[in-house]
N, C-alpha and C. Protein backbone atom coordinates (compact mmCIF):
# COMPACT_ATOMS: atom_id res chain seq x y z
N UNK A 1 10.21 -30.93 68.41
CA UNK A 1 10.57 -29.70 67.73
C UNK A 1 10.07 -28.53 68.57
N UNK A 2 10.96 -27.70 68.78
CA UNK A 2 10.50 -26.56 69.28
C UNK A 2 9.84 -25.10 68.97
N UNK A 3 9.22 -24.02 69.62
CA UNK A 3 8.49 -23.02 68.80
C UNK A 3 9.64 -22.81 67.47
N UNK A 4 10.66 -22.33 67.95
CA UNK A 4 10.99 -21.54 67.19
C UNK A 4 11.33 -22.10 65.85
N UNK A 5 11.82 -23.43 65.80
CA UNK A 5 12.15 -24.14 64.76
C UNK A 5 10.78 -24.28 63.94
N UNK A 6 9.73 -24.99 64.73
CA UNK A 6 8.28 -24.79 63.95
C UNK A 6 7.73 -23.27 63.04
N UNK A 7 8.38 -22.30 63.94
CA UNK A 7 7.86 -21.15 62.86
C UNK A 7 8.89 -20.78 61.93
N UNK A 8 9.86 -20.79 62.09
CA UNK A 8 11.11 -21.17 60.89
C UNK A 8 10.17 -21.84 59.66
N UNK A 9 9.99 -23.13 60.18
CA UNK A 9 9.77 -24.25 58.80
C UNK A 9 8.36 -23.93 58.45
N UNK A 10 7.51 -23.35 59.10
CA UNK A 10 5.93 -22.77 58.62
C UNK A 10 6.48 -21.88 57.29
N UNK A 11 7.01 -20.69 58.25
CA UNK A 11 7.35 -19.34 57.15
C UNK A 11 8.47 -19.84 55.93
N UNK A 12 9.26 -20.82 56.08
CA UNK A 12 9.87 -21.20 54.55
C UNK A 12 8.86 -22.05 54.50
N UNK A 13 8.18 -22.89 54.66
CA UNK A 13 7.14 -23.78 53.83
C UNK A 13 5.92 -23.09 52.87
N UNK A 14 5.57 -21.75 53.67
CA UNK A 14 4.70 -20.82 53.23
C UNK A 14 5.43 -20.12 52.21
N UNK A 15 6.57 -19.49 52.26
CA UNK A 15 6.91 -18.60 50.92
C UNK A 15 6.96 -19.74 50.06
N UNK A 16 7.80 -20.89 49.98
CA UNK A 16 7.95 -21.73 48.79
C UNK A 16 6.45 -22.22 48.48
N UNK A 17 5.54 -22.73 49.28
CA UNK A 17 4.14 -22.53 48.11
C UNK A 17 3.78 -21.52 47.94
N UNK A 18 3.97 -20.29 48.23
CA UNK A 18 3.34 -19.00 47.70
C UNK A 18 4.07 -18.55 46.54
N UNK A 19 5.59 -18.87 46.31
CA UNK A 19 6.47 -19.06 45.19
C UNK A 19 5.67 -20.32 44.02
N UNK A 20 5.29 -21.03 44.21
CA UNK A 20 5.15 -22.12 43.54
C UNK A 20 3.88 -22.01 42.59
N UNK A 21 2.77 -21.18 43.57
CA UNK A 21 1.38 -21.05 43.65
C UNK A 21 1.26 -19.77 42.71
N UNK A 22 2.61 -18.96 42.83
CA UNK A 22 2.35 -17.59 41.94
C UNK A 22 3.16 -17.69 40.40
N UNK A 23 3.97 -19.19 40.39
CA UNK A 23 4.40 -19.37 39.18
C UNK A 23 3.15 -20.18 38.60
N UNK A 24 2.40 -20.93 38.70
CA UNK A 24 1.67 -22.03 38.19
C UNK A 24 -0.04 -21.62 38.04
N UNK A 25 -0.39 -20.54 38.90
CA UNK A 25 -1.64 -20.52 39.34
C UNK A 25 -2.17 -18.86 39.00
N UNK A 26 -1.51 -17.92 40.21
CA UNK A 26 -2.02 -16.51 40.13
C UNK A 26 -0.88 -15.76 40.78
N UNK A 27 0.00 -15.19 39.79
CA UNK A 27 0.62 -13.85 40.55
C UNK A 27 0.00 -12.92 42.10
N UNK A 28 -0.75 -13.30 42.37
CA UNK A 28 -1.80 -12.86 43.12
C UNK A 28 -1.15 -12.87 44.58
N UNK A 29 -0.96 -14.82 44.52
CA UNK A 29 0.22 -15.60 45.35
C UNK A 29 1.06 -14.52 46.28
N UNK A 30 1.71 -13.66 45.71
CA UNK A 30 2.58 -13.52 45.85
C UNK A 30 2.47 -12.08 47.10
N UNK A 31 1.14 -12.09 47.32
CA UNK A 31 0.83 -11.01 48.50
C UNK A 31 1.38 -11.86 49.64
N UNK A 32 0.81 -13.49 49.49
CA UNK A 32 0.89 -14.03 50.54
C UNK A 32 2.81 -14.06 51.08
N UNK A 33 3.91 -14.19 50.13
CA UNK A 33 4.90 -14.15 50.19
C UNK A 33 5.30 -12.16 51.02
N UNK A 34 4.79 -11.83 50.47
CA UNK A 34 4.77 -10.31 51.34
C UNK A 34 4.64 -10.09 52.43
N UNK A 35 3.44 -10.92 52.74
CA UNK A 35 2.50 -11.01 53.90
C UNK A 35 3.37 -11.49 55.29
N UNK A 36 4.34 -12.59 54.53
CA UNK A 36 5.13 -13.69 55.44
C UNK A 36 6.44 -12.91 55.90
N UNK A 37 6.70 -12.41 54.83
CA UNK A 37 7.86 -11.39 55.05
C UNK A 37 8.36 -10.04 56.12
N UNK A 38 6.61 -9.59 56.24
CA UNK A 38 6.25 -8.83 56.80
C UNK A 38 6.37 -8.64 58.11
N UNK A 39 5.58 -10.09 58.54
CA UNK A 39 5.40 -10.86 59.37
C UNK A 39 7.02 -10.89 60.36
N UNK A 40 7.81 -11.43 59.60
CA UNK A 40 9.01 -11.80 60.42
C UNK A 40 9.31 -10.65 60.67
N UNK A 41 9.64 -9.36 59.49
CA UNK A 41 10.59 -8.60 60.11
C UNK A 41 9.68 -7.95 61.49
N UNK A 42 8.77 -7.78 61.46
CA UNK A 42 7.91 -7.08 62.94
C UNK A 42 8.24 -8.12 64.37
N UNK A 43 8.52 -9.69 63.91
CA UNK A 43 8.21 -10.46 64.53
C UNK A 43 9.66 -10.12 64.93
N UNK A 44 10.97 -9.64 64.21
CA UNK A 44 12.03 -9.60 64.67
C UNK A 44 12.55 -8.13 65.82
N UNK A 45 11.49 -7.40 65.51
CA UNK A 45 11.83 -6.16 66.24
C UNK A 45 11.03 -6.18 67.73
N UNK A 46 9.37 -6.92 67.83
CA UNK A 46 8.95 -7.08 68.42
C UNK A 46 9.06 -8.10 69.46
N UNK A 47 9.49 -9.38 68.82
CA UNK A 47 9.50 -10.82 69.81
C UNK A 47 8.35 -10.97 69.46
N UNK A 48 7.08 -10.68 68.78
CA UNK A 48 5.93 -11.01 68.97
C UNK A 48 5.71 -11.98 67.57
N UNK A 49 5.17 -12.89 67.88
CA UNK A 49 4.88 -14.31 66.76
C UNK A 49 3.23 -14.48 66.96
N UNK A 50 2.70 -13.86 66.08
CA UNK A 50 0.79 -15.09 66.16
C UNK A 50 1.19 -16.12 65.71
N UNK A 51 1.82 -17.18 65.42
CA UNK A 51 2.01 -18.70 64.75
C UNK A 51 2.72 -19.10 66.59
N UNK A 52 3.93 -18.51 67.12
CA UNK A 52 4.16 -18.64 67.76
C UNK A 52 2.63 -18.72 69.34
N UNK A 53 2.11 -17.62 69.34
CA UNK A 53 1.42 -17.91 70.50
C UNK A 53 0.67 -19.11 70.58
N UNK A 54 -0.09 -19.53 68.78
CA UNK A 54 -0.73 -20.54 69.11
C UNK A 54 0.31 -22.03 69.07
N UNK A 55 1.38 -22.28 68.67
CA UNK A 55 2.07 -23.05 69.16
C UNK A 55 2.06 -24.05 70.53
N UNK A 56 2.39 -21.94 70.94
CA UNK A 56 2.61 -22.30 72.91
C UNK A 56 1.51 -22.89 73.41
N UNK A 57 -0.28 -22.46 72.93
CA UNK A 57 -1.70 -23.47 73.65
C UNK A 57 -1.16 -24.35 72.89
N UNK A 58 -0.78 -24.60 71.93
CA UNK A 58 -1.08 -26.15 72.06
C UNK A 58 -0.08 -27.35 72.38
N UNK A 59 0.64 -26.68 73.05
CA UNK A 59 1.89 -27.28 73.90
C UNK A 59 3.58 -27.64 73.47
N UNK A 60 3.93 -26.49 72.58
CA UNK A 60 5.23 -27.34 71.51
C UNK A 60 6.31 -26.73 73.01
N UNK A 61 6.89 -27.27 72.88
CA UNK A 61 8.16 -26.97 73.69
C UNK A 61 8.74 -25.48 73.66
N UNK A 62 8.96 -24.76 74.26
CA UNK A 62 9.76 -23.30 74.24
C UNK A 62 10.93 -22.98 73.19
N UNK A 63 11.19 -22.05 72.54
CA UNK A 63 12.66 -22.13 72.07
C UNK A 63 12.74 -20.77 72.79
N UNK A 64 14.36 -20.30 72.67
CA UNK A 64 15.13 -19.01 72.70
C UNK A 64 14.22 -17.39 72.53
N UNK A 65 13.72 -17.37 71.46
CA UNK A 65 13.39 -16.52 71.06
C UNK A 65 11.47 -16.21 70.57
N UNK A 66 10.72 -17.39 70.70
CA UNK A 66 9.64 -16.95 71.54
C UNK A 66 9.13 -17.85 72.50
């Protein structure tokens, strides 16, 4: 699997427990869904990924776009 697919399936794996976590647990949750959101759109204007850099040390294969 490559970066980019890995931070794809992080950031939907992360909103759906932060969805899950803010129905069952603490509305609270739901910063973290913000947080993720946030995340991409900067990550989309910038190219810049923190999930992505540490990916790359620890050796996942390259994609397209980081």
């Amino acid at each position: 699997m490559n970066i980019d697919r890995t931070v794809m399936a992080f950031a939907g794996s992360t909103v759906l427990a932060s969805l899950a976590l803010a129905q069952f647990v603490s509305s609270w949750w739901l910063l973290l869904t913000g947080f993720v959101g946030l995340n991409l759109l900067q990550a989309s204007f910038t190219g810049l990924c923190p999930l992505a850099f540490v990916l790359k040390k620890l050796g996942f294969a390259p994609g397209r776009a980081f």
